[in-house]
Protein backbone atom coordinates (compact mmCIF):
# COMPACT_ATOMS: atom_id res chain seq x y z
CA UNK A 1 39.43 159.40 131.50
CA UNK A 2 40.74 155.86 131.91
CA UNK A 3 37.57 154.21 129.99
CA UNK A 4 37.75 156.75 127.19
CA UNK A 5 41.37 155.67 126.82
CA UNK A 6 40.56 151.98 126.73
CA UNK A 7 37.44 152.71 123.99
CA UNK A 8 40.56 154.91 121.81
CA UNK A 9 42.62 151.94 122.18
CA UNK A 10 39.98 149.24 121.05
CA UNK A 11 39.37 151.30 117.94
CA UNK A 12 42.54 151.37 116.97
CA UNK A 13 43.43 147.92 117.21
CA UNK A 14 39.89 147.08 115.28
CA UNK A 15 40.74 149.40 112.64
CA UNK A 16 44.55 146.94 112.43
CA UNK A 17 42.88 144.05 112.26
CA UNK A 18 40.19 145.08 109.70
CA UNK A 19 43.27 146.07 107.50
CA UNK A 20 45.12 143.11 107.88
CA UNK A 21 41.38 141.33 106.74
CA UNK A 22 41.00 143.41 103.49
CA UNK A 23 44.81 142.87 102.78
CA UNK A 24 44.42 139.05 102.71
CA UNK A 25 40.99 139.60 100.70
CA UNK A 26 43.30 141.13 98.12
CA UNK A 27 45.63 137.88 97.75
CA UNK A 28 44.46 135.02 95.77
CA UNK A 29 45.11 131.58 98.02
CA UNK A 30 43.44 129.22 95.34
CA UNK A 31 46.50 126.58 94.71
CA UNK A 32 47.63 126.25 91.30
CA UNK A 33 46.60 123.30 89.17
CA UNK A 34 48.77 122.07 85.82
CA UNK A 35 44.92 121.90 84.20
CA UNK A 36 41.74 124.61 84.99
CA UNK A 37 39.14 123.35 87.67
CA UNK A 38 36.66 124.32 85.66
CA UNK A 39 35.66 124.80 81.30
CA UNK A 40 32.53 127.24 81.51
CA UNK A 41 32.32 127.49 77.67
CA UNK A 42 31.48 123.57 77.74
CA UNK A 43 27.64 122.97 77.90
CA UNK A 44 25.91 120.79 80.17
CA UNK A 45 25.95 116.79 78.94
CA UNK A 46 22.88 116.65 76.64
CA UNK A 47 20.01 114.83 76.26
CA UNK A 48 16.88 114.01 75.03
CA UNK A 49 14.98 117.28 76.14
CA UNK A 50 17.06 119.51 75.51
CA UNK A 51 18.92 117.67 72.04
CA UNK A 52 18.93 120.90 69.02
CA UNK A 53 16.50 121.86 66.69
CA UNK A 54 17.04 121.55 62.96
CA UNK A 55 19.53 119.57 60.81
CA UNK A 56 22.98 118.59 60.96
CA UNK A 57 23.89 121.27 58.49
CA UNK A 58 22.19 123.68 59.99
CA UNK A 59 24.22 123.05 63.03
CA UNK A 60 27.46 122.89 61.67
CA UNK A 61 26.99 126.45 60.61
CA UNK A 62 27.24 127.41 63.99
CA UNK A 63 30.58 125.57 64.73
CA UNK A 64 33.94 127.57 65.26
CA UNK A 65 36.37 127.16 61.99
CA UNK A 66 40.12 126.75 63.58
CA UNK A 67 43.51 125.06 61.79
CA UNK A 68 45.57 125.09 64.83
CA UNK A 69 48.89 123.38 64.83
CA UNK A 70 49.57 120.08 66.52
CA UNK A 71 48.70 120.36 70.84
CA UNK A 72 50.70 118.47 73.03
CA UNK A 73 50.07 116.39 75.71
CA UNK A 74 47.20 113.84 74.52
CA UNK A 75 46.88 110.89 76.50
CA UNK A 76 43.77 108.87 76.25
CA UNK A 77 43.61 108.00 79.69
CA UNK A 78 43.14 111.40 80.62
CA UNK A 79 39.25 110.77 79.59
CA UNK A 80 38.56 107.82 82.20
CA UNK A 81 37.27 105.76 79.74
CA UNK A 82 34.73 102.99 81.48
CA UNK A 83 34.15 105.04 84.70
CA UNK A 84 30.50 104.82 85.80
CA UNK A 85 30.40 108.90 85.59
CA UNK A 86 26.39 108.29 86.21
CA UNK A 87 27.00 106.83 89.48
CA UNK A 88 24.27 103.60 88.13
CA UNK A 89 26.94 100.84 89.88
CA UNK A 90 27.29 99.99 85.75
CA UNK A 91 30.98 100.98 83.73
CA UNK A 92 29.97 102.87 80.51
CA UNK A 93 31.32 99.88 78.57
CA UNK A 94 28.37 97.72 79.68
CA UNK A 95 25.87 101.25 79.82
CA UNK A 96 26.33 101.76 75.63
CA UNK A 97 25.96 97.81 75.51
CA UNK A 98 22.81 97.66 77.05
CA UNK A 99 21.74 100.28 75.06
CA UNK A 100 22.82 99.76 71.73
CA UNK A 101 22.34 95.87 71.58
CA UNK A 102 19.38 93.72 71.43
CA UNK A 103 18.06 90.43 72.95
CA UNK A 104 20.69 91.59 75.56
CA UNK A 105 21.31 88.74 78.15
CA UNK A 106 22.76 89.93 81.33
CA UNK A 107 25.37 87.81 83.35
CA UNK A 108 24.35 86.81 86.75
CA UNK A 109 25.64 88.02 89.93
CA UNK A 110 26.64 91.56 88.15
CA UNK A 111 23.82 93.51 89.75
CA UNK A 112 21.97 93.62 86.05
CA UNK A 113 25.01 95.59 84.68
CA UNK A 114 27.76 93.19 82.50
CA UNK A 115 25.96 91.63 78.87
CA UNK A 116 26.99 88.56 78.56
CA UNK A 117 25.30 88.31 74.89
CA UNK A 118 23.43 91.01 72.52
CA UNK A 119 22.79 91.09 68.76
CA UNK A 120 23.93 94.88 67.16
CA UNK A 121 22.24 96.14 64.03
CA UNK A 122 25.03 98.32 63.28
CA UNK A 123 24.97 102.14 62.90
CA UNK A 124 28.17 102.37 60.26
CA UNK A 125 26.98 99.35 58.39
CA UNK A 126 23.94 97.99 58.25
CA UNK A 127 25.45 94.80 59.37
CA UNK A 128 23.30 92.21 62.12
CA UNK A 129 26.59 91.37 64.24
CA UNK A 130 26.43 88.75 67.25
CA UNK A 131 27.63 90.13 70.42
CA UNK A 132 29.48 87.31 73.11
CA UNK A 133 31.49 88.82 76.11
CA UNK A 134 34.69 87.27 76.03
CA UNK A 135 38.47 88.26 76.88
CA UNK A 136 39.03 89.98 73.71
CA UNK A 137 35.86 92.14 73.60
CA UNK A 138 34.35 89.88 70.49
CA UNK A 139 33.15 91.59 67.61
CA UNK A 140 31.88 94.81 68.79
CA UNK A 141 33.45 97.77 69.97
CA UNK A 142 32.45 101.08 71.41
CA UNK A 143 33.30 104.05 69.43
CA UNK A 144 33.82 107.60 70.53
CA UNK A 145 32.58 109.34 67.59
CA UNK A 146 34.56 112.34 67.88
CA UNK A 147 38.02 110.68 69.06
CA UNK A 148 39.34 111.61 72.45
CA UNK A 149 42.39 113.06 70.32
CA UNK A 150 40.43 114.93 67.64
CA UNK A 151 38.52 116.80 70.89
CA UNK A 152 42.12 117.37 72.24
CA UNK A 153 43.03 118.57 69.33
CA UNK A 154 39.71 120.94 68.91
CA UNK A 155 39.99 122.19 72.19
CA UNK A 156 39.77 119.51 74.68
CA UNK A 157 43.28 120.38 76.19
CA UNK A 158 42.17 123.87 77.66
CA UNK A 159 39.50 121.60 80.14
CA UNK A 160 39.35 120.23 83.31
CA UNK A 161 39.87 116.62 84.67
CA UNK A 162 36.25 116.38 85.42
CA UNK A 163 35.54 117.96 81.93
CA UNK A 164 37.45 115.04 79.58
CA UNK A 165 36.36 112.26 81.70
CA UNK A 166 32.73 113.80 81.53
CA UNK A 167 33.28 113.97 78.02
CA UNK A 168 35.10 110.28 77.92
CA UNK A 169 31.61 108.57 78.94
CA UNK A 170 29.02 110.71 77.02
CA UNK A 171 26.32 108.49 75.67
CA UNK A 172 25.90 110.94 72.78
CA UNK A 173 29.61 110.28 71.75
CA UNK A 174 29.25 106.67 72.80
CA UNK A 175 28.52 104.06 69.57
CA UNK A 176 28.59 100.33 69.75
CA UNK A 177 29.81 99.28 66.16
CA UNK A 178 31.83 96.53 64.44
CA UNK A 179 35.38 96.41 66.19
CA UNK A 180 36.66 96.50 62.54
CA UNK A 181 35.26 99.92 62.40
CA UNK A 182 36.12 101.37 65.12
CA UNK A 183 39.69 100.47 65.10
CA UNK A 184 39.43 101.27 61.47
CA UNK A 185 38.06 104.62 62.84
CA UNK A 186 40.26 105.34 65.10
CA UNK A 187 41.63 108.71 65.83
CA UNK A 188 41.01 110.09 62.62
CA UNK A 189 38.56 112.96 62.16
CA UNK A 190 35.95 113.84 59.44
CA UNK A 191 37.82 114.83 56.84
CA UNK A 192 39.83 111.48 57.22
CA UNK A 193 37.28 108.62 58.18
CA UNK A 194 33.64 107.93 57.42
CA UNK A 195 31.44 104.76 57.30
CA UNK A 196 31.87 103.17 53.64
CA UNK A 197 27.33 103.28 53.68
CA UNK A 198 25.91 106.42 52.95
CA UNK A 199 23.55 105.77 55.81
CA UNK A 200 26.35 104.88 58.08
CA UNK A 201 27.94 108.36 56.74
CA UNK A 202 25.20 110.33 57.78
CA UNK A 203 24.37 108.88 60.96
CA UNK A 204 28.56 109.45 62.08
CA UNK A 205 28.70 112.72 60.75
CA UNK A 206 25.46 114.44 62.04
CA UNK A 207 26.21 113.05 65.48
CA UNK A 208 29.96 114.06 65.31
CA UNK A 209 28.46 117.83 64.32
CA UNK A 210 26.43 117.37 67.09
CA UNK A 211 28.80 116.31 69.73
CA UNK A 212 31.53 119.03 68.60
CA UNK A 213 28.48 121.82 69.35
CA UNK A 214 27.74 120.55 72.76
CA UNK A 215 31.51 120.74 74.06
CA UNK A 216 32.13 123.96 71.95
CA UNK A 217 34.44 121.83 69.73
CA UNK A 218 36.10 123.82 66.83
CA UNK A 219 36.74 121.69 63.09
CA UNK A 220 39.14 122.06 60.42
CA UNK A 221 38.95 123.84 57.18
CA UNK A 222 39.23 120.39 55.65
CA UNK A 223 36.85 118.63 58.81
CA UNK A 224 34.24 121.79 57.46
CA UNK A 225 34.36 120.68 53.81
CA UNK A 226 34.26 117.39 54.52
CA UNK A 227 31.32 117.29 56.72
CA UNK A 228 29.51 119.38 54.22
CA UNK A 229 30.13 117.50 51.56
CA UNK A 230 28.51 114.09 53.43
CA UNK A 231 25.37 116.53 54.59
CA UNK A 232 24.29 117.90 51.69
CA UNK A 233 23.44 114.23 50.87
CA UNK A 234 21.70 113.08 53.76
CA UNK A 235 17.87 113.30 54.11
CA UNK A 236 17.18 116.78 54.90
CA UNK A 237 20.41 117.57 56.07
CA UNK A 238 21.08 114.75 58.54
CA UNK A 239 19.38 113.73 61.18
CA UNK A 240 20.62 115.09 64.66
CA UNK A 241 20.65 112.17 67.68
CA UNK A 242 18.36 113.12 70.70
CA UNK A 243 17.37 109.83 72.27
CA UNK A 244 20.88 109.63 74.76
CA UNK A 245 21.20 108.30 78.00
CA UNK A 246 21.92 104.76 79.63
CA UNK A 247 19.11 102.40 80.48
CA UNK A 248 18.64 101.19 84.51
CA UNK A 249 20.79 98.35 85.32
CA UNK A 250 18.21 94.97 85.07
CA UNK A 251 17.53 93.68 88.41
């Protein structure tokens, strides 16, 4: 009698705590952030492999139309701007330099990362422009095609930390140009700023169409029309970027 009492009294207090485990299954303990952890809509950084088929225009078919109003709460340094995201030891400043320039010379001692000199054919231009590191960041610049506050405006406010400053460094965003150009550029979107060459035009917009589909970046009516307007006069519909990525450090 005395162990069947002890077995009645074990299975009671087993069926207590197993209700006390499915109530706390029930509550949701994740703490609260100002920003989601996560954007699952955004696609995985591109690259070469995997860069879209088919032209410009074909792609920006398949971008969302949206005229929302003004979205608060842009701050650039919310995109980490320079952070070695790719974990090479380099900041992305030196990563699109390296890339973009030639006759790159590297300064010693930097572990084959800072250029001390480079000579940029521009992509906006045409223009051969000579490349010396120096305090005011000489006569080249690094654009982000789509500006950090055109993809705020287009959606970039509804991601995560690790989302904008993943976004920030993207080599497919990531242009070294004239610094007239890109200060010239600016902020402004599409339908507000191109390159004055029609090559430089087509090269901006295509990879602005491209980078807006690989975030799941929405455009204007007017960003739309005007992005049209500079494809329909590119060679077959503008030419999409695929070679992205940051060389190896030298040394």
């Amino acid at each position: 009698m005395r162990r069947r009492t002890i077995t009645t009294t074990l299975t009671a207090a087993a069926l207590v705590l197993l209700g006390a485990v499915v109530t706390l299954g029930d509550l949701d303990l994740s703490p609260a952030t100002d920003r989601p952890t996560s954007a699952p809509s955004i696609a995985a950084a591109p690259t070469a492999q995997d860069a879209p088929d088919g032209s410009a225009l074909e792609l920006l078919d398949t971008l969302t139309v949206s005229d929302p109003a003004d979205v608060p709460g842009y701050d650039a340094s919310l995109f980490g701007w320079r952070n070695d995201t790719d974990r090479n030891g380099c900041d992305t400043r030196n990563d699109v330099l390296r890339r973009d320039l030639a006759d790159v010379k590297i300064k010693p001692g930097t572990r084959g990362c800072v250029v001390a000199s480079g000579a940029l054919a521009s992509p906006y231009s045409g223009e051969h422009v000579a490349f010396v590191a120096g305090d005011d960041g000489g006569d080249v610049d690094i654009d982000h095609v789509v500006a950090r506050k055109n993809a705020w405006q287009s959606g970039a406010s509804e991601w995560s930390d690790e989302e904008l400053v993943r976004f920030g460094n993207d080599p497919l965003n990531l242009l070294a140009v004239e610094a007239s150009l890109n200060r010239s550029h600016g902020s402004r979107a599409a339908d507000e700023w191109v390159p004055d060459t029609e090559a430089g035009a087509c090269t901006f917009t295509a990879r602005q169409v491209a980078v807006k589909a690989a975030y799941d970046l929405t455009v204007t009516t007017d960003e739309r029309a005007a992005m049209v307007g500079v494809l329909e006069s590119c060679p077959g519909g503008g030419e999409l970027p695929s070679a992205v990525g940051w060389p190896e450090p030298e040394g």
